[in-house]
Protein backbone atom coordinates (compact mmCIF):
# COMPACT_ATOMS: atom_id res chain seq x y z
CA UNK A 1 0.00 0.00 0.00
CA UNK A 2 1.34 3.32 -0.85
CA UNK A 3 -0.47 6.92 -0.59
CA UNK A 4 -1.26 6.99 -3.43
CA UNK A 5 -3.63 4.73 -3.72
CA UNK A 6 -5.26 5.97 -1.03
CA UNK A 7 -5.68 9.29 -2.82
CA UNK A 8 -7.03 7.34 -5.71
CA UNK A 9 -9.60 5.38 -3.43
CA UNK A 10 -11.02 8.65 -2.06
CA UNK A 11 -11.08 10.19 -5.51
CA UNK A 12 -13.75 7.67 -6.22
CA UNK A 13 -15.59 7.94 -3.12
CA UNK A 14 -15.85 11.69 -4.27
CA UNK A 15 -16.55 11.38 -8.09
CA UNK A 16 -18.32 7.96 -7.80
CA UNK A 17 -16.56 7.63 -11.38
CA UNK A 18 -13.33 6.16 -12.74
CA UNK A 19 -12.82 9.37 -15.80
CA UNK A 20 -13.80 12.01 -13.26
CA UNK A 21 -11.98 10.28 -10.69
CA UNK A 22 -8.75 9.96 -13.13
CA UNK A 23 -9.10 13.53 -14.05
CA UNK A 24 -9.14 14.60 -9.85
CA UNK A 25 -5.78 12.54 -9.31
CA UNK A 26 -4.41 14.06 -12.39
CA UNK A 27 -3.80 10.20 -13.64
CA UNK A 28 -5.19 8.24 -16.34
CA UNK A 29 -8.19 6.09 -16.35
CA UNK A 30 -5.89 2.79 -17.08
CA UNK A 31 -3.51 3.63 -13.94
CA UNK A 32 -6.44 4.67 -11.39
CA UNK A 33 -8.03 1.35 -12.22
CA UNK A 34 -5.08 -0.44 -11.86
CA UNK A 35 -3.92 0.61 -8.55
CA UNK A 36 -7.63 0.41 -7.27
CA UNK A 37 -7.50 -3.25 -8.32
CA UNK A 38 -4.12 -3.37 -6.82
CA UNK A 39 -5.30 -2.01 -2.96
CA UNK A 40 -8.10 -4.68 -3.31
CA UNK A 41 -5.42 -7.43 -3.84
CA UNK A 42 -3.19 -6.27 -1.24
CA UNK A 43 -6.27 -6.29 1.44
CA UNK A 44 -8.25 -9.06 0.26
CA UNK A 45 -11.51 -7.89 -0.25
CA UNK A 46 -13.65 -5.54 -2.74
CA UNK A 47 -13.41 -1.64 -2.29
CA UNK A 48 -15.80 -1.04 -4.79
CA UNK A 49 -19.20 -1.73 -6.16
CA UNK A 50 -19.92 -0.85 -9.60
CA UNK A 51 -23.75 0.13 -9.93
CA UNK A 52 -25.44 0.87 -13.29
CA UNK A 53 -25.50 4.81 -11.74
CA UNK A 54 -21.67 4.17 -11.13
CA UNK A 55 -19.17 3.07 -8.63
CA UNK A 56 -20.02 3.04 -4.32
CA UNK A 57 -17.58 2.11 -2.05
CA UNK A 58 -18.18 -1.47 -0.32
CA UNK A 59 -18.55 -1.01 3.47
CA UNK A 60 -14.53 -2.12 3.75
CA UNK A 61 -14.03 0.61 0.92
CA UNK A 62 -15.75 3.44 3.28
CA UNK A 63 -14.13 2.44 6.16
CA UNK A 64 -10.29 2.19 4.72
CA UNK A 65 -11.47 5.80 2.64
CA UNK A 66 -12.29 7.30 6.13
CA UNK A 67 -8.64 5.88 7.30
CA UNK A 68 -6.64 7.04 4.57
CA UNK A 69 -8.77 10.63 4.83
CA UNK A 70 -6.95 10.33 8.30
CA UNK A 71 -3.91 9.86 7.43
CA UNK A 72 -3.06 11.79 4.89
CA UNK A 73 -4.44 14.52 7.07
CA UNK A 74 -1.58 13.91 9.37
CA UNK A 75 0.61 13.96 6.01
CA UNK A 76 0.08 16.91 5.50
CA UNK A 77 0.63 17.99 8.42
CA UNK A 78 3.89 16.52 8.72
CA UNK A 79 4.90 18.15 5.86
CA UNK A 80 3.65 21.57 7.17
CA UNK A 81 5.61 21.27 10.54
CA UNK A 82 9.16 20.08 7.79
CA UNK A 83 8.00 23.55 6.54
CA UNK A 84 8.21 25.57 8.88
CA UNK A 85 10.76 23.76 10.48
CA UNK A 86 13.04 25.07 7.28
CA UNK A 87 11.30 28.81 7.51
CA UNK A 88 10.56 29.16 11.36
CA UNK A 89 9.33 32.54 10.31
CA UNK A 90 6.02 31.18 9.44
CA UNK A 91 5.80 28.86 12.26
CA UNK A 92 3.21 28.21 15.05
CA UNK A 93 5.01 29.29 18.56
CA UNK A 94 3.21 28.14 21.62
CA UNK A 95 4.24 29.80 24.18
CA UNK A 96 3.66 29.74 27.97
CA UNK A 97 3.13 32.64 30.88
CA UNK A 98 2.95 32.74 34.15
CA UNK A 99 -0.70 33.99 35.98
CA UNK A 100 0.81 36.64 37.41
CA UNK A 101 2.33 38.11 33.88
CA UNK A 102 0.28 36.96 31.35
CA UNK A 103 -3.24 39.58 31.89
CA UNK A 104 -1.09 42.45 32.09
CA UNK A 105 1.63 42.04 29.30
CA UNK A 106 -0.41 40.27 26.60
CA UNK A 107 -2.44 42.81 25.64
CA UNK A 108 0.54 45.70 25.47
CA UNK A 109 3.15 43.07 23.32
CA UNK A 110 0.80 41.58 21.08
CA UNK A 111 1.11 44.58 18.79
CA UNK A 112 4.73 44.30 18.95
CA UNK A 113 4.49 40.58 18.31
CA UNK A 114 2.41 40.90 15.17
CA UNK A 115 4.70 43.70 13.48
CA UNK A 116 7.67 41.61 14.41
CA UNK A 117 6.54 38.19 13.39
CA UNK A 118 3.47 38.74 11.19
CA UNK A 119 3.55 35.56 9.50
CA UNK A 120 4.36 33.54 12.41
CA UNK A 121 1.20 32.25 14.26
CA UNK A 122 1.47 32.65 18.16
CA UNK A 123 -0.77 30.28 20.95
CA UNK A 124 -0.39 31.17 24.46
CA UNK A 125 -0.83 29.17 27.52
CA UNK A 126 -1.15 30.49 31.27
CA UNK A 127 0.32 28.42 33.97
CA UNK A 128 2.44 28.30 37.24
CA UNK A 129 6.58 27.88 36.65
CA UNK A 130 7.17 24.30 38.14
CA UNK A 131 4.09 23.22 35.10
CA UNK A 132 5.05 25.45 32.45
CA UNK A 133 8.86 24.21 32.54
CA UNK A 134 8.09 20.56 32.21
CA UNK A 135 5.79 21.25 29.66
CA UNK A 136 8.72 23.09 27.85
CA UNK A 137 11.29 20.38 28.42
CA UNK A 138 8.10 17.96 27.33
CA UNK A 139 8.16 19.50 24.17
CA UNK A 140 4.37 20.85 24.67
CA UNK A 141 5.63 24.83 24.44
CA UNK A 142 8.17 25.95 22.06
CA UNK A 143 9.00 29.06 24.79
CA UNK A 144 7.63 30.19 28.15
CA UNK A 145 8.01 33.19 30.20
CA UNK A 146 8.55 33.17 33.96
CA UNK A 147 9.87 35.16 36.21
CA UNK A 148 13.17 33.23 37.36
CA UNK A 149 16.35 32.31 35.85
CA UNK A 150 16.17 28.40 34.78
CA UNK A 151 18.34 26.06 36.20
CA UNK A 152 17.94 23.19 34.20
CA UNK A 153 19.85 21.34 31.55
CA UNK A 154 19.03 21.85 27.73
CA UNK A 155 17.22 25.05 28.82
CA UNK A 156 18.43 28.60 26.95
CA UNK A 157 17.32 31.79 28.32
CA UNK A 158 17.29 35.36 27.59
CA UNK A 159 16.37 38.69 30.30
CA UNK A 160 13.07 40.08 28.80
CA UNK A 161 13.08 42.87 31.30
CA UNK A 162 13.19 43.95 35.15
CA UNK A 163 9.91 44.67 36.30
CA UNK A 164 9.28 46.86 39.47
CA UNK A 165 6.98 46.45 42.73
CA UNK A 166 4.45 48.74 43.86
CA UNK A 167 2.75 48.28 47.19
CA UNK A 168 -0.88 48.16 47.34
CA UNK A 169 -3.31 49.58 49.81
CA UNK A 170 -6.75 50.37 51.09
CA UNK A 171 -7.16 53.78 50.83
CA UNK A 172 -7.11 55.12 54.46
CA UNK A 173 -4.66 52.45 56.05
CA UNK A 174 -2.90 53.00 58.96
CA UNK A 175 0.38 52.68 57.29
CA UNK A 176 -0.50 55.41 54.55
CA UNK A 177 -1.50 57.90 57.28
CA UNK A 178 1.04 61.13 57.29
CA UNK A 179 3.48 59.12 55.33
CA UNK A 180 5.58 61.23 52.34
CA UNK A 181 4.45 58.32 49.56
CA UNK A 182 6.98 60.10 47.02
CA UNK A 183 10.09 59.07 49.79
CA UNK A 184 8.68 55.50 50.12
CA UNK A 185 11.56 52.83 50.66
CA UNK A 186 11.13 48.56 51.10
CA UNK A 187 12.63 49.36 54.41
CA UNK A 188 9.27 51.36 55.62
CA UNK A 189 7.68 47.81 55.45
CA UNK A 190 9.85 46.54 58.58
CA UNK A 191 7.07 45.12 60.62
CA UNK A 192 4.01 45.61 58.40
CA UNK A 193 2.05 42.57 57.51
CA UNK A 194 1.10 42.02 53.77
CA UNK A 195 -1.36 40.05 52.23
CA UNK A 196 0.38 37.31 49.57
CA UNK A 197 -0.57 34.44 46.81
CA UNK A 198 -1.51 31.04 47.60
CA UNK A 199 1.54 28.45 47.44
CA UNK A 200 2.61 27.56 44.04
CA UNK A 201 3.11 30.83 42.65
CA UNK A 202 6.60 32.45 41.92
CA UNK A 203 5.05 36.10 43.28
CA UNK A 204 4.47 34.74 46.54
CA UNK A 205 8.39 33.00 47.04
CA UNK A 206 9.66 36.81 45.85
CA UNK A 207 7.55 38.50 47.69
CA UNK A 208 8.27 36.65 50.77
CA UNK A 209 11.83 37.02 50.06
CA UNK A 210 11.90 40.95 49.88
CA UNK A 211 9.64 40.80 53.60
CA UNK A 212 11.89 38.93 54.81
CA UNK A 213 14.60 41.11 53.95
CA UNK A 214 13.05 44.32 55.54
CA UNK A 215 11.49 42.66 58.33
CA UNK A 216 7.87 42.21 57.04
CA UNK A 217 5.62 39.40 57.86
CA UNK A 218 2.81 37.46 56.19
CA UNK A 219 -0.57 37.58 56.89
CA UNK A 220 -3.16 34.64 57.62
CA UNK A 221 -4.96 35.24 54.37
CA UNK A 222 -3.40 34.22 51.07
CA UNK A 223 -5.39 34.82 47.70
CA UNK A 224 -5.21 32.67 44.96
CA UNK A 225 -4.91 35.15 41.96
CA UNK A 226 -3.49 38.38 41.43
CA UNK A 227 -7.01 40.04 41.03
CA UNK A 228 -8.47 38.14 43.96
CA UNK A 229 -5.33 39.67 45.71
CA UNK A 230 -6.08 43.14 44.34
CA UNK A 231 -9.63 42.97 45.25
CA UNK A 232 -9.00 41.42 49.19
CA UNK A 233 -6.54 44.25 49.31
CA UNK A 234 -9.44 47.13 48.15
CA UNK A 235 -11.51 45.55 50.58
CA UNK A 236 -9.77 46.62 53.56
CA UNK A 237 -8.09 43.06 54.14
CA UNK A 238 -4.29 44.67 54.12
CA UNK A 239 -1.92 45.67 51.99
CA UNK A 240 0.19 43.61 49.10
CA UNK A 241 3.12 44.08 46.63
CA UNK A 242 1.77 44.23 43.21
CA UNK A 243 3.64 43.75 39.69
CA UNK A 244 4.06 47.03 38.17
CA UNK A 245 2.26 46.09 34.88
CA UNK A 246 -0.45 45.04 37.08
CA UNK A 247 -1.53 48.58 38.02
CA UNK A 248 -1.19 50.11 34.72
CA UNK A 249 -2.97 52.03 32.52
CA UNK A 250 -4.59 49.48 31.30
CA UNK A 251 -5.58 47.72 34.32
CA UNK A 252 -9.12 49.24 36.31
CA UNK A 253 -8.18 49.75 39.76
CA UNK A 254 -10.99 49.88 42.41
CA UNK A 255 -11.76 53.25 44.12
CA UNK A 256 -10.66 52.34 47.49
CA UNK A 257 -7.24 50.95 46.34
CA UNK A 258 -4.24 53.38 46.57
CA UNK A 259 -1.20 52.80 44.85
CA UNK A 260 2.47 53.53 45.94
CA UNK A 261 5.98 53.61 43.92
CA UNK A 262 9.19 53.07 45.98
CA UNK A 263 12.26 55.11 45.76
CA UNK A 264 15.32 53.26 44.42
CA UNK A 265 16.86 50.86 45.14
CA UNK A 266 13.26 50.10 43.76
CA UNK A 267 11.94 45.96 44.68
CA UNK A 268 11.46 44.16 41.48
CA UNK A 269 11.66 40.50 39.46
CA UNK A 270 13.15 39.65 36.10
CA UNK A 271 11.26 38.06 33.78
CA UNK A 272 12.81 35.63 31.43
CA UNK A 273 12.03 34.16 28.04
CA UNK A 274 13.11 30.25 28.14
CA UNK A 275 13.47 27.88 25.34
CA UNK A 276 15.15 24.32 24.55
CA UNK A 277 18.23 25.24 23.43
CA UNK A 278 17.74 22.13 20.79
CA UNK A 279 14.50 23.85 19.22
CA UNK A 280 14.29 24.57 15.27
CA UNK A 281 13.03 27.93 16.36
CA UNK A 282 15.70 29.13 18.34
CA UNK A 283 16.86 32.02 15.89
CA UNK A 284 13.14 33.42 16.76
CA UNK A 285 13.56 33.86 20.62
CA UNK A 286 15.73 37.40 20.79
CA UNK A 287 13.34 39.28 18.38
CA UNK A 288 10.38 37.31 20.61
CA UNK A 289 12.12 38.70 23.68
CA UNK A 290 12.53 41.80 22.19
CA UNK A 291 8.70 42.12 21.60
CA UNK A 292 8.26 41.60 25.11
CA UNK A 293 9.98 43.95 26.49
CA UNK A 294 7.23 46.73 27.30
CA UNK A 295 9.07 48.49 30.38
């Protein structure tokens, strides 16, 4: 059995004719007729029923045409990924992002993305780092974004950009109260609680890392998104550390949350763009990372 014949058995099954059949394949009569007869041979049993209206397929002919529709689907397909493969410029990139990153930066890079790459199809996929790394080694992403430096083998990665902390607050907290919020340092945190993620996330291990360093504690309540976070924290629950891009202009903040910058040294994580260093697409990932960058 070749492919082939297969293309000459559903060729019948659409023209229900051997000449208009013949003509579809771009063969002649003689040769379509002959390789029919030869698939039949090979498998034992009639494809075909020739009818005084024409030519049906047997129920063994519908069943191997419905096969070989199959799999010369996934032919062609093959061939498509070889294709891009050789011109990664017009591949598909599936690409993950973490929770925390993904709302906020899609929307302003896309553009970027599209100008950059506009032949190059792009799928995106929202997850937490320990998942969206083993679905990159896996093979399942071609690239993911998270906000830590890989340490795993095979792994390539490349700094998108630094993005700052902001803290978070009802508006009326005790902490805001007479405070200069244009001279606000990490420091001014020593002994403040602050509302943080559920386990699992990245935001919460950094954030937790930064009170720690100044002295701040967590509090009993942990959210499980950033907007369920944002939302506790305009409710009067406490205060939080926010991603810059998650307070931005394009992000609706509720009335009764106030937002503060810190002076420099100013708190912030680095996001990274991470890919198998093995991957056909690898010339892609610096003008990808490049896209990214919106700071």
């Amino acid at each position: 059995m070749n492919f082939r014949e297969f293309e000459y058995l559903l060729a019948l099954q659409r023209e229900g004719n051997f000449s208009r059949a013949a003509l579809r394949a771009g063969v002649s009569q003689p040769t379509l007729s002959t390789q029919i007869r030869k698939l039949e041979s090979e498998l034992g049993a009639p494809l075909l029923e020739r009818t005084p209206s024409g030519i049906m397929l047997t129920p063994l002919g519908k069943d191997v045409a419905a096969r070989a529709d199959r799999i010369l689907h996934e032919l062609g397909e093959i061939r498509q990924v070889a294709d891009r493969a050789s011109d990664p410029y017009s591949a598909q990139v599936t690409m993950g992002m973490i929770h925390t990153l993904a709302p906020y930066l899609l929307p302003r890079a896309l553009p970027s993305l599209r100008t950059r790459f506009p032949e190059v199809s792009f799928r995106f996929i929202e997850g937490m780092t320990a998942g969206l790394l083993s679905q990159l080694v896996k093979g399942e992403l071609d690239a993911t974004v998270i906000a830590e430096q890989p340490e795993v083998d095979g792994l390539d990665s490349q700094l998108v950009f630094k993005e700052d902390f902001v803290l978070a607050a009802p508006v009326g907290h005790p902490f805001l109260e007479g405070r200069d919020l244009d001279a606000l340092q990490l420091a001014d945190l020593r002994g403040e609680e602050l509302l943080l993620l559920d386990q699992g996330h990245c935001l919460r291990d950094q954030a937790l890392d930064l009170c720690e360093r100044v002295g701040a504690h967590e509090s009993t309540f942990a959210a499980t998104s950033m907007e369920t976070l944002r939302y506790m924290v305009a409710g009067g629950a406490g205060m939080t550390l926010l991603p810059r891009l998650a307070v931005g202009e394009l992000s609706v903040q509720p009335e009764t949350l106030q937002i503060a910058e810190f002076r420099d040294p100013k708190p912030h994580r680095e996001l990274y763009l991470v890919w198998r260093e093995s991957s056909p697409l690898t010339e892609l990932m610096p003008g990808i990372a490049g896209a990214l960058n919106v700071a």
